[in-house]
Protein backbone atom coordinates (compact mmCIF):
# COMPACT_ATOMS: atom_id res chain seq x y z
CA UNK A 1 -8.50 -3.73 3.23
CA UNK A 2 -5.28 -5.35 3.57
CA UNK A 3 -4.67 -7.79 6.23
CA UNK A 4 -1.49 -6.92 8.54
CA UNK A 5 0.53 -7.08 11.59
CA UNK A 6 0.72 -4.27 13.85
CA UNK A 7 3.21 -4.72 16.71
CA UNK A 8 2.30 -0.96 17.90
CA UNK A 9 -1.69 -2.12 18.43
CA UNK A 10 -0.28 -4.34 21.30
CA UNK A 11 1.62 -1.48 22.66
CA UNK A 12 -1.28 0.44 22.64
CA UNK A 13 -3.15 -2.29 24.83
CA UNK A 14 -4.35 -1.77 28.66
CA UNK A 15 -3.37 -4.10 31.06
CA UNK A 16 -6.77 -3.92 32.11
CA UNK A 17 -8.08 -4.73 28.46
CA UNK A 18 -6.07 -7.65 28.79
CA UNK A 19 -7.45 -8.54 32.10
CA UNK A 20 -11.05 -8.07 30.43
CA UNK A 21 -10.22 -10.48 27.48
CA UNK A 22 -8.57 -13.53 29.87
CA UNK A 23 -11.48 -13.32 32.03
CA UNK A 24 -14.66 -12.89 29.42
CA UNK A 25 -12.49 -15.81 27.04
CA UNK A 26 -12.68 -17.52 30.72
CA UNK A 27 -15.52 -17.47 31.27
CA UNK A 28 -17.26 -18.27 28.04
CA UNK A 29 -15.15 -21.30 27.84
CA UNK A 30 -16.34 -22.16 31.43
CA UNK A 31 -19.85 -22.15 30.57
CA UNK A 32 -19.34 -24.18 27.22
CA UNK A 33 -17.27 -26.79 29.84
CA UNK A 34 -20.74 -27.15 32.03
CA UNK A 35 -22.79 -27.05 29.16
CA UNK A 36 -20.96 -30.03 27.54
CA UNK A 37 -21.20 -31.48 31.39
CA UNK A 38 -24.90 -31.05 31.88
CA UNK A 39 -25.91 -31.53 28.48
CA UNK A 40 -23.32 -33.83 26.14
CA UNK A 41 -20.81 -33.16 24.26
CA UNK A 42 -22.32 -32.54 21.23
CA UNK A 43 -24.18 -29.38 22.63
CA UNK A 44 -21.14 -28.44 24.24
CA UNK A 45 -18.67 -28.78 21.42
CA UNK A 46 -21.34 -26.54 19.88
CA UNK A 47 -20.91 -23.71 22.62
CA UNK A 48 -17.31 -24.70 22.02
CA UNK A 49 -17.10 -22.95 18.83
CA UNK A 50 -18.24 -19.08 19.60
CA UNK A 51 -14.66 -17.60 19.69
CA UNK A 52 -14.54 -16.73 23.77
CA UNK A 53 -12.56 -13.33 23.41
CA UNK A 54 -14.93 -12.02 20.51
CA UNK A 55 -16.96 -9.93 22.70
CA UNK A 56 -14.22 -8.37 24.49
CA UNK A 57 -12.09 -7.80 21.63
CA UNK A 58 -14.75 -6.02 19.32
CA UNK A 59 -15.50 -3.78 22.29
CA UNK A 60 -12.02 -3.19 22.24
CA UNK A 61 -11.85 -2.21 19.22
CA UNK A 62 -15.05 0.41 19.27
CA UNK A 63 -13.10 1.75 22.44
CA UNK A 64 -9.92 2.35 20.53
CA UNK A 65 -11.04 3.48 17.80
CA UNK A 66 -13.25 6.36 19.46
CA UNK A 67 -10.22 7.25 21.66
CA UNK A 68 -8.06 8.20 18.61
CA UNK A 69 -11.17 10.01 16.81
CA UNK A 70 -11.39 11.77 20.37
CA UNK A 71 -7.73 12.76 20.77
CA UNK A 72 -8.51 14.87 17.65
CA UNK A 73 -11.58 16.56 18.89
CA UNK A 74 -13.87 14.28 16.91
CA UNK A 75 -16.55 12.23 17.88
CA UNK A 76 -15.31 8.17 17.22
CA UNK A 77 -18.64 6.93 17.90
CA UNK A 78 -19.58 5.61 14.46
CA UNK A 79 -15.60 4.91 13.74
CA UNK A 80 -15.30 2.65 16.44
CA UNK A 81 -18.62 0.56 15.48
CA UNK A 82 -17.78 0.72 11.65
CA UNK A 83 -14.39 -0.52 13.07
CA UNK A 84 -16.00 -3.61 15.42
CA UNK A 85 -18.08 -4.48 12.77
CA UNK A 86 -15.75 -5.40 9.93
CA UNK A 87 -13.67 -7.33 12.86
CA UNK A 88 -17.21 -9.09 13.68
CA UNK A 89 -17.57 -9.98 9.97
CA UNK A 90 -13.82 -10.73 9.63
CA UNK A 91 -14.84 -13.33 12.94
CA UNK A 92 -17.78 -14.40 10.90
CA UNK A 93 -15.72 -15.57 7.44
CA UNK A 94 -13.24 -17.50 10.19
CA UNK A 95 -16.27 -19.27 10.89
CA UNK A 96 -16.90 -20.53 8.08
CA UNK A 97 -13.25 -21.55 7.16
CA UNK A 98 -14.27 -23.40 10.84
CA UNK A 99 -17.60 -25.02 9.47
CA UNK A 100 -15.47 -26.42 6.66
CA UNK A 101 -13.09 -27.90 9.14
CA UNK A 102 -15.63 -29.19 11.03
CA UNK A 103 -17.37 -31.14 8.02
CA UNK A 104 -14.65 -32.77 6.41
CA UNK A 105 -13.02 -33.78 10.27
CA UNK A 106 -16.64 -35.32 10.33
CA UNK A 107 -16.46 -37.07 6.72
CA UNK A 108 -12.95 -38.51 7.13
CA UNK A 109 -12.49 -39.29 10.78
CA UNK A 110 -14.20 -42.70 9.96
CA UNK A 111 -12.00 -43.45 7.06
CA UNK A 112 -8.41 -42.52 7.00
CA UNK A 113 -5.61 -41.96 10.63
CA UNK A 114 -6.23 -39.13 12.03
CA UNK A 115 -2.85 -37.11 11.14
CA UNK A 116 -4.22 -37.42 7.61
CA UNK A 117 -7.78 -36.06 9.01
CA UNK A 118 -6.14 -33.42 10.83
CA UNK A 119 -3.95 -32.11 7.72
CA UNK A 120 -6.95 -32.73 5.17
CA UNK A 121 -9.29 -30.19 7.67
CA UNK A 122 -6.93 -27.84 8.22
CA UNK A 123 -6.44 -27.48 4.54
CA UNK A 124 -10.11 -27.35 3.96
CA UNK A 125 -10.19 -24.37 6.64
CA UNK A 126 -7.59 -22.39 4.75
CA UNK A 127 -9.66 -22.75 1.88
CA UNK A 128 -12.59 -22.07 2.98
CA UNK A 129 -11.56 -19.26 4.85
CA UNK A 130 -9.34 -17.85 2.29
CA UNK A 131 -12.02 -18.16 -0.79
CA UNK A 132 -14.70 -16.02 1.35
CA UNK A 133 -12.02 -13.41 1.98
CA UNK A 134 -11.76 -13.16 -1.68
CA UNK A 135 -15.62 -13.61 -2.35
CA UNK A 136 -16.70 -10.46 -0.04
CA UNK A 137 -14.76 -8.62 -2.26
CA UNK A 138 -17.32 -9.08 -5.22
């Protein structure tokens, strides 16, 4: 699978799927906010992490891709979940590309400024990120 832009998957979006992503990527961010309130910060920044419009955009997905199976007299049932689940585990290898970022902020926020930190992470993500892209492959 190649990885691409496609400016005609926007046009194909709902204002109402939009709607549904603002306000589930609301929410979840909401209820990381009063679990970090009522619970610390370090539980919180925890919560922090899920990506907030996951849930709406894989549904999205499943949706769109049964609606083009179904424009063709098909049944997109098991399109549109084969569909949300690479973007899941697409979601999942960003996560890790995350816990790398995570770990070295944590390692060298104590020793060097944090522009340094900030660049180091960031190029740890893109790593990390970018070497299990090429390691699901195998």
């Amino acid at each position: 699978m190649r990885i691409s832009l496609s400016p005609s998957a926007v046009r194909e979006l709902r204002p109402g799927e939009l709607a549904s992503r603002f306000v589930l990527g609301g929410a979840i961010t909401a209820a990381a906010g009063f679990i970090a309130s009522r619970y610390g910060p370090t539980l919180g920044g925890l919560f922090l992490a899920f990506p907030a419009i996951l849930p709406a955009s894989l549904t999205l997905v499943a949706k769109h891709q049964e609606r083009r199976k179904m424009d063709r007299g098909l049944s997109g049932v098991v399109r549109g979940r084969h569909a949300a689940s690479l973007d899941a585990f697409g979601a999942l290898l960003g996560t890790g590309g995350l816990a790398g970022f995570a770990i070295s902020t944590r390692i060298l926020a104590t020793r060097i400024n944090a522009p340094s930190t900030l660049i180091a992470a960031t190029a740890t993500w893109f790593v990390v990120a970018i070497g299990l892209w090429r390691l699901r492959k195998r």
